[in-house]
PDB file of N, CA and C in Angstrom:
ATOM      1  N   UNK A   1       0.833  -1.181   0.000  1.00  0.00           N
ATOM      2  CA  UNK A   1       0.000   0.000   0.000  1.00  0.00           C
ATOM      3  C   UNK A   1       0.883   1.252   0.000  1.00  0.00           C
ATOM      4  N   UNK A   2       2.028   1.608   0.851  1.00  0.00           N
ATOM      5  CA  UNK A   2       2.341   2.686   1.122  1.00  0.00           C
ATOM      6  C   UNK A   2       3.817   2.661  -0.267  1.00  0.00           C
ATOM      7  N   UNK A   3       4.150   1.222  -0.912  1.00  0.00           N
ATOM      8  CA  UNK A   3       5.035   1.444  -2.420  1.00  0.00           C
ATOM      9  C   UNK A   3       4.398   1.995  -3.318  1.00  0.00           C
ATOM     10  N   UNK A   4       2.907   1.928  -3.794  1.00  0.00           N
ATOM     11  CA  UNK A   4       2.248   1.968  -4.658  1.00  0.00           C
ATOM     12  C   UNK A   4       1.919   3.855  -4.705  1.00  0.00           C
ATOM     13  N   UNK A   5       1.965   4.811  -3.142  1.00  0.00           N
ATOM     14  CA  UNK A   5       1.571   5.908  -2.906  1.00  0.00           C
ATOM     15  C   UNK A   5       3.246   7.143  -3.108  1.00  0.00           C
ATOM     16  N   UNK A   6       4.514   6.193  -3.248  1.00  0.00           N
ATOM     17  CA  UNK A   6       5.392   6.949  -2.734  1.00  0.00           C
ATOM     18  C   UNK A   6       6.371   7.097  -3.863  1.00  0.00           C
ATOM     19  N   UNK A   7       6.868   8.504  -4.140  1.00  0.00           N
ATOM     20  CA  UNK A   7       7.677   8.141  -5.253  1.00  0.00           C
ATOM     21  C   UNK A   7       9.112   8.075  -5.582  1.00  0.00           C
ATOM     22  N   UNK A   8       9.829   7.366  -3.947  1.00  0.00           N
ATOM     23  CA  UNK A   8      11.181   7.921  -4.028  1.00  0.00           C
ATOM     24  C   UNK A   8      11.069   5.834  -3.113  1.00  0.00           C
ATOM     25  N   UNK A   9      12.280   4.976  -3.369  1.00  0.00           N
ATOM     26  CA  UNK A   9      12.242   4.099  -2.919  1.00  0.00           C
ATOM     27  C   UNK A   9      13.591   3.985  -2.562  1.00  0.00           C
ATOM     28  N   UNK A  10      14.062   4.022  -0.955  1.00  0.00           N
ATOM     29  CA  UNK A  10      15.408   3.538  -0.803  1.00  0.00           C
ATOM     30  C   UNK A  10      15.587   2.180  -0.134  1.00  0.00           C
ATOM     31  N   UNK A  11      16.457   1.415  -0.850  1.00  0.00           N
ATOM     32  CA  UNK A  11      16.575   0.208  -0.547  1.00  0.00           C
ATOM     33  C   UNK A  11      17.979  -0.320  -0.164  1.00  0.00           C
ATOM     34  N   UNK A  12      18.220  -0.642   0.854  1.00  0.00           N
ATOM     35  CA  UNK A  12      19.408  -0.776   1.933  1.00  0.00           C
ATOM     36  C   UNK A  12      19.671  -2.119   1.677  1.00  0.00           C
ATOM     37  N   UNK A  13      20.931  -2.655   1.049  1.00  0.00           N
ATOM     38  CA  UNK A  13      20.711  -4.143   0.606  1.00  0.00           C
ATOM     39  C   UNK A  13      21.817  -4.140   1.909  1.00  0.00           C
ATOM     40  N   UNK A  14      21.830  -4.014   2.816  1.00  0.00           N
ATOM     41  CA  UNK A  14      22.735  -4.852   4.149  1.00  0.00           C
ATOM     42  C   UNK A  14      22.308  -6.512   4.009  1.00  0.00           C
ATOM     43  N   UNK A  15      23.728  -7.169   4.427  1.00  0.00           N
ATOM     44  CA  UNK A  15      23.871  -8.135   4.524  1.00  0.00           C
ATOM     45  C   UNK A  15      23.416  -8.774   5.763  1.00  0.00           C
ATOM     46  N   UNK A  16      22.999  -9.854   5.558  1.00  0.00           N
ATOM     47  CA  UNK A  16      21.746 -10.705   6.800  1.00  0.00           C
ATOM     48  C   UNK A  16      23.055 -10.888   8.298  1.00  0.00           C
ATOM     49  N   UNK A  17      23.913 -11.340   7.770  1.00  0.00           N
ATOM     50  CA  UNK A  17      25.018 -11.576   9.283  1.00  0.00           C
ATOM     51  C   UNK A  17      24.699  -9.840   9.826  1.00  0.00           C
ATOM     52  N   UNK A  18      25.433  -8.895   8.950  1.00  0.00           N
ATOM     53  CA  UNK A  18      25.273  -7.351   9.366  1.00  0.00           C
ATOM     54  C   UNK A  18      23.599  -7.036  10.495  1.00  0.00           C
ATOM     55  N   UNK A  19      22.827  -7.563   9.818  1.00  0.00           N
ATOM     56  CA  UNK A  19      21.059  -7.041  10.504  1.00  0.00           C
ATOM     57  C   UNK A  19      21.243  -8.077  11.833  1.00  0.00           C
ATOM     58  N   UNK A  20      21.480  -9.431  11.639  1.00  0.00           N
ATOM     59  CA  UNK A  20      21.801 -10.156  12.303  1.00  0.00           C
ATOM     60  C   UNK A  20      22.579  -9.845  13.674  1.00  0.00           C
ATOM     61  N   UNK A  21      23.618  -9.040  13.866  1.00  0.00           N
ATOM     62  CA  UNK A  21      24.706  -8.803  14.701  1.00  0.00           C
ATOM     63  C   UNK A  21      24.180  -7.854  15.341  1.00  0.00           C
ATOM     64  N   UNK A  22      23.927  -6.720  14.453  1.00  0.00           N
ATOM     65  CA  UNK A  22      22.900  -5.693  15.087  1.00  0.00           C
ATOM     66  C   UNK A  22      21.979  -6.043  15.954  1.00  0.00           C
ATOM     67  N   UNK A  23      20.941  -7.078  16.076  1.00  0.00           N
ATOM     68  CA  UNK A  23      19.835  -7.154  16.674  1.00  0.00           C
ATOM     69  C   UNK A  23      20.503  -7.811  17.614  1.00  0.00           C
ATOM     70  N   UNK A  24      21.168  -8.965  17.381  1.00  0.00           N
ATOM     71  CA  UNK A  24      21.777  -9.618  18.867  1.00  0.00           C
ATOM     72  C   UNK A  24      22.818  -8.596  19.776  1.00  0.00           C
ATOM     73  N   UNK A  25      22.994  -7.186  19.301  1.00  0.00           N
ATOM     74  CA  UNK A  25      24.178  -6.395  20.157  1.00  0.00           C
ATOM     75  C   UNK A  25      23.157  -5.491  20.794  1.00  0.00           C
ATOM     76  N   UNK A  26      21.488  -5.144  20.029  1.00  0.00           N
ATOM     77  CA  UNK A  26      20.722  -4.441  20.972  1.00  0.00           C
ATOM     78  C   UNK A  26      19.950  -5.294  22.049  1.00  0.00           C
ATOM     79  N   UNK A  27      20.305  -6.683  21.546  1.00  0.00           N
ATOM     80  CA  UNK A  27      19.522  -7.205  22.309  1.00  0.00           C
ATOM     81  C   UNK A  27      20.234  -7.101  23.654  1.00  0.00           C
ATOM     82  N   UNK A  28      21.476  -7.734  23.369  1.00  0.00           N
ATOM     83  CA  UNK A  28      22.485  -7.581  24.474  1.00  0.00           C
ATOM     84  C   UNK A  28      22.407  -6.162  25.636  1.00  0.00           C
ATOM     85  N   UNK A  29      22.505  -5.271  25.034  1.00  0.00           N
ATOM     86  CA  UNK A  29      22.461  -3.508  25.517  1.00  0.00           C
ATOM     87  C   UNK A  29      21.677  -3.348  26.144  1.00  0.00           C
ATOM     88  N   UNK A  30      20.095  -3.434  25.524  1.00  0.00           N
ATOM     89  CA  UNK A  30      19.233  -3.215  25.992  1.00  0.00           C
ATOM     90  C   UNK A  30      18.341  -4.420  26.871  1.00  0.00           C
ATOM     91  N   UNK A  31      18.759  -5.634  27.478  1.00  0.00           N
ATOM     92  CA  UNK A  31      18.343  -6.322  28.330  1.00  0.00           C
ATOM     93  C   UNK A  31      17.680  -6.198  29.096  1.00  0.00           C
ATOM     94  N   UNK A  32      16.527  -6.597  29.689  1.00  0.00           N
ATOM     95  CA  UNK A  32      15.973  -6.579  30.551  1.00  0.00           C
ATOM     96  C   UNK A  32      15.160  -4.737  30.536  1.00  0.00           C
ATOM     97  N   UNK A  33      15.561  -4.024  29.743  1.00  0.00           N
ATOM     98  CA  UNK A  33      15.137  -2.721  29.657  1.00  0.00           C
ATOM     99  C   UNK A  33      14.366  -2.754  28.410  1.00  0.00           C
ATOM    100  N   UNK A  34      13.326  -1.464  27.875  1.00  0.00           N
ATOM    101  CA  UNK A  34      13.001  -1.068  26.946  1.00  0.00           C
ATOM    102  C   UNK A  34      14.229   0.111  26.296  1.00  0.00           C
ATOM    103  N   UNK A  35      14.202  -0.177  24.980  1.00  0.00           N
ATOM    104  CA  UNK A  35      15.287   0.899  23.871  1.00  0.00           C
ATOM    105  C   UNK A  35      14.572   2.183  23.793  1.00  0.00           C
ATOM    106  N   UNK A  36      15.707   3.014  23.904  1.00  0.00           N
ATOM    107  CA  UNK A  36      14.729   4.211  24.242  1.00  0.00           C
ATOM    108  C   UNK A  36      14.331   5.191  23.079  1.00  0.00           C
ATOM    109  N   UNK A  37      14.470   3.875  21.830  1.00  0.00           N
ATOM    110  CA  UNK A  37      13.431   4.051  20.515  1.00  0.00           C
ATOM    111  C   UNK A  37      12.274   3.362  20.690  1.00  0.00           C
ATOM    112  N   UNK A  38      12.369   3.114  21.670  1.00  0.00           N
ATOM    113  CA  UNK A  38      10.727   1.859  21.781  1.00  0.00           C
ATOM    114  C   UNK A  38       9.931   2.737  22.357  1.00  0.00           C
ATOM    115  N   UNK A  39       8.306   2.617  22.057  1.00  0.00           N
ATOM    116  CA  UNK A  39       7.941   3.107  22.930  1.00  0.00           C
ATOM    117  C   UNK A  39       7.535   2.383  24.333  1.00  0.00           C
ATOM    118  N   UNK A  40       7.078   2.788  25.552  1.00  0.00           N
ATOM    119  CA  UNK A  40       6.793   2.096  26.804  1.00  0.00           C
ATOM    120  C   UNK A  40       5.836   1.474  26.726  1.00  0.00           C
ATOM    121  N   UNK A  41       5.977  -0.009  27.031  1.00  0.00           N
ATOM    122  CA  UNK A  41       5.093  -1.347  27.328  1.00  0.00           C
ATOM    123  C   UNK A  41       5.196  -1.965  25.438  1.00  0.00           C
ATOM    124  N   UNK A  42       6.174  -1.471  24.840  1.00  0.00           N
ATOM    125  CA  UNK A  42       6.360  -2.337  23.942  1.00  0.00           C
ATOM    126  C   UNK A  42       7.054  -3.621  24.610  1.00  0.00           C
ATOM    127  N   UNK A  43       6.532  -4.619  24.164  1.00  0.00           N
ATOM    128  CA  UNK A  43       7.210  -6.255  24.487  1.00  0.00           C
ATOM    129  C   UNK A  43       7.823  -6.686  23.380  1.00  0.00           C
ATOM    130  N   UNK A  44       8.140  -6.011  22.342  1.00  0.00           N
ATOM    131  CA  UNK A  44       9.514  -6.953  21.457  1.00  0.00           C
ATOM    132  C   UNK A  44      10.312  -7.280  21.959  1.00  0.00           C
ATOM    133  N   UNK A  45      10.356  -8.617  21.556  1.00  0.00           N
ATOM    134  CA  UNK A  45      11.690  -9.118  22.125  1.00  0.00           C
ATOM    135  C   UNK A  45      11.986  -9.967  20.672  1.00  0.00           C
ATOM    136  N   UNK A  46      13.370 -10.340  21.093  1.00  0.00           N
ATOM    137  CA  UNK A  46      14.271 -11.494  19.764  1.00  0.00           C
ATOM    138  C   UNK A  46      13.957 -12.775  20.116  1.00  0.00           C
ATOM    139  N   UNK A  47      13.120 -13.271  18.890  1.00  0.00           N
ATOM    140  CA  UNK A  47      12.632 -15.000  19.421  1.00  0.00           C
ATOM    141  C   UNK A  47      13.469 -15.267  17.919  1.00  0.00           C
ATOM    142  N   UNK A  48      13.132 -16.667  17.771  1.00  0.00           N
ATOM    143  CA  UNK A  48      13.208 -17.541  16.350  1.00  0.00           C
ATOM    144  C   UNK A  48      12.262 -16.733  15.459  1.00  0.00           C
ATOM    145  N   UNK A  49      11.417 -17.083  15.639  1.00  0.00           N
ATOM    146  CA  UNK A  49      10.145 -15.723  14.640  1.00  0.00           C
ATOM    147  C   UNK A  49      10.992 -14.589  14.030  1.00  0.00           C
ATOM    148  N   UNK A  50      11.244 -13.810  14.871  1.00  0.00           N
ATOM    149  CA  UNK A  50      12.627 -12.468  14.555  1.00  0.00           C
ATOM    150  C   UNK A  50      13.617 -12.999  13.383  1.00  0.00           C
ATOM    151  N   UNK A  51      13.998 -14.281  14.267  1.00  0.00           N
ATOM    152  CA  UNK A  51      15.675 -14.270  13.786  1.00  0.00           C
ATOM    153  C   UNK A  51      14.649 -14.919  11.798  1.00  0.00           C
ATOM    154  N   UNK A  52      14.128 -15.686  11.935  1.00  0.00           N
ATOM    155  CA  UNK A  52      13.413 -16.292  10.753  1.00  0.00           C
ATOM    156  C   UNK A  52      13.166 -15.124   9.380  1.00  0.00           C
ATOM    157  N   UNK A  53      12.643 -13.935  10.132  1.00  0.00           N
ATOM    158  CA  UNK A  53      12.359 -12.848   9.704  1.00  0.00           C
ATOM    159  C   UNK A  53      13.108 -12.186   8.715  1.00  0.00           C
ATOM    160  N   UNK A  54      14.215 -12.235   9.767  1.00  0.00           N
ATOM    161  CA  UNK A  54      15.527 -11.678   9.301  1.00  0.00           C
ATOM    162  C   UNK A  54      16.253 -12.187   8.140  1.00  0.00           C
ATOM    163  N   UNK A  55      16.169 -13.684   8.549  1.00  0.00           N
ATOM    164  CA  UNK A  55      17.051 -14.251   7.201  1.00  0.00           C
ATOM    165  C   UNK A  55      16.182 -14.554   5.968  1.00  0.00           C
ATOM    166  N   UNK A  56      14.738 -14.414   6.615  1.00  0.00           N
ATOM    167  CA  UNK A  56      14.341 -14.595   5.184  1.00  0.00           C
ATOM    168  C   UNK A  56      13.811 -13.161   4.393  1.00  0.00           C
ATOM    169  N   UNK A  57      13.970 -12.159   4.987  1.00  0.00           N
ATOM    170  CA  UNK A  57      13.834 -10.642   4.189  1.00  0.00           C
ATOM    171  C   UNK A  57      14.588 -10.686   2.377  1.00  0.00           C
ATOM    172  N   UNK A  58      15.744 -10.942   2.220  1.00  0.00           N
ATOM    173  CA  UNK A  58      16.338 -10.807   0.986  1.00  0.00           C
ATOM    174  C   UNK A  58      15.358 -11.281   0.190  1.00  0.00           C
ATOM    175  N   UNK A  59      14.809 -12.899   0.407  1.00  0.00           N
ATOM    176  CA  UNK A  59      13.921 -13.628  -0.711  1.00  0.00           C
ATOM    177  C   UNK A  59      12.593 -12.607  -0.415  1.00  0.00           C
ATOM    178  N   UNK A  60      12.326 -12.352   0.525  1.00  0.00           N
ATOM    179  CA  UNK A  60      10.518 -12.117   0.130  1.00  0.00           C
ATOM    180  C   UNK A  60      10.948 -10.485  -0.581  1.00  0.00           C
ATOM    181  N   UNK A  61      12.049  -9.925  -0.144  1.00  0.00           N
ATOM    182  CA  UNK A  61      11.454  -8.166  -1.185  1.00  0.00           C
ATOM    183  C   UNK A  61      12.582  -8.109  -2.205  1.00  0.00           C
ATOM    184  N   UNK A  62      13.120  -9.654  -3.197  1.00  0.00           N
ATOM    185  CA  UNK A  62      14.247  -9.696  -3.854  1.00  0.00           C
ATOM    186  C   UNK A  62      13.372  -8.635  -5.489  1.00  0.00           C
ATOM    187  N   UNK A  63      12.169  -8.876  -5.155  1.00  0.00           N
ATOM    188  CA  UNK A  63      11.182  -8.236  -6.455  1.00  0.00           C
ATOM    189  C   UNK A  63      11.291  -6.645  -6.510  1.00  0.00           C
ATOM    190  N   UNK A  64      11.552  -6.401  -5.258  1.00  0.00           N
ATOM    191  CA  UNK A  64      11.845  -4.513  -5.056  1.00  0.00           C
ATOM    192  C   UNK A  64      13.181  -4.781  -6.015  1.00  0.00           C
ATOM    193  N   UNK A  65      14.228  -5.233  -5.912  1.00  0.00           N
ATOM    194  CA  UNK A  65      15.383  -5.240  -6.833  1.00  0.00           C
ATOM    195  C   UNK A  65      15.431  -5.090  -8.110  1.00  0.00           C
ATOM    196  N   UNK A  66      14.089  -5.712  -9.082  1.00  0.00           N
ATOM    197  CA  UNK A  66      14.104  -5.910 -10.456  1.00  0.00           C
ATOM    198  C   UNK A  66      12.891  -4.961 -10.854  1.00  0.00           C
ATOM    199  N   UNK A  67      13.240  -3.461  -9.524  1.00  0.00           N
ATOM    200  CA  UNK A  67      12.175  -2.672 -10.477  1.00  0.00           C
ATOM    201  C   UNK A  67      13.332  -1.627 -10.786  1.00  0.00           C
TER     202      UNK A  67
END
C-alpha cells in the first residue's frame, strides 16, 4: 500500500550476518530494559520468529530489486 503511494524508494541491501549482529548487540544492551526508541510497554523481544524474519527478508522483497 504505502510502495504503490510513494515516489522515491530507498533500498538498503545490508547483509543478513550485518542485521543479524545488530539485533543480537541491541539485544544484548538493551536487556531486561526497553530501547529508548521503543515506545513504553512495547514487548519486542528477539525469538526464532525475529531471527526467521531476518534471514528470510532478501527472498521475500528480492522483487523490489528488479524494479
Amino acid at each position: 500500500m504505502r510502495l504503490k503511494k510513494c515516489d522515491t524508494v530507498l533500498f538498503l541491501d545490508m547483509p543478513r550476518i550485518v542485521c543479524l549482529w545488530r539485533v543480537i548487540k541491541r539485544t544484548l544492551i538493551y536487556r531486561g530494559t526497553n530501547r529508548p526508541d521503543m515506545s513504553k510497554g512495547c514487548s519486542k523481544r528477539f525469538d526464532f520468529k525475529f531471527l526467521h524474519w531476518i534471514w528470510g527478508y532478501l527472498k521475500r522483497t528480492n522483487w523490489l530489486l528488479k524494479i
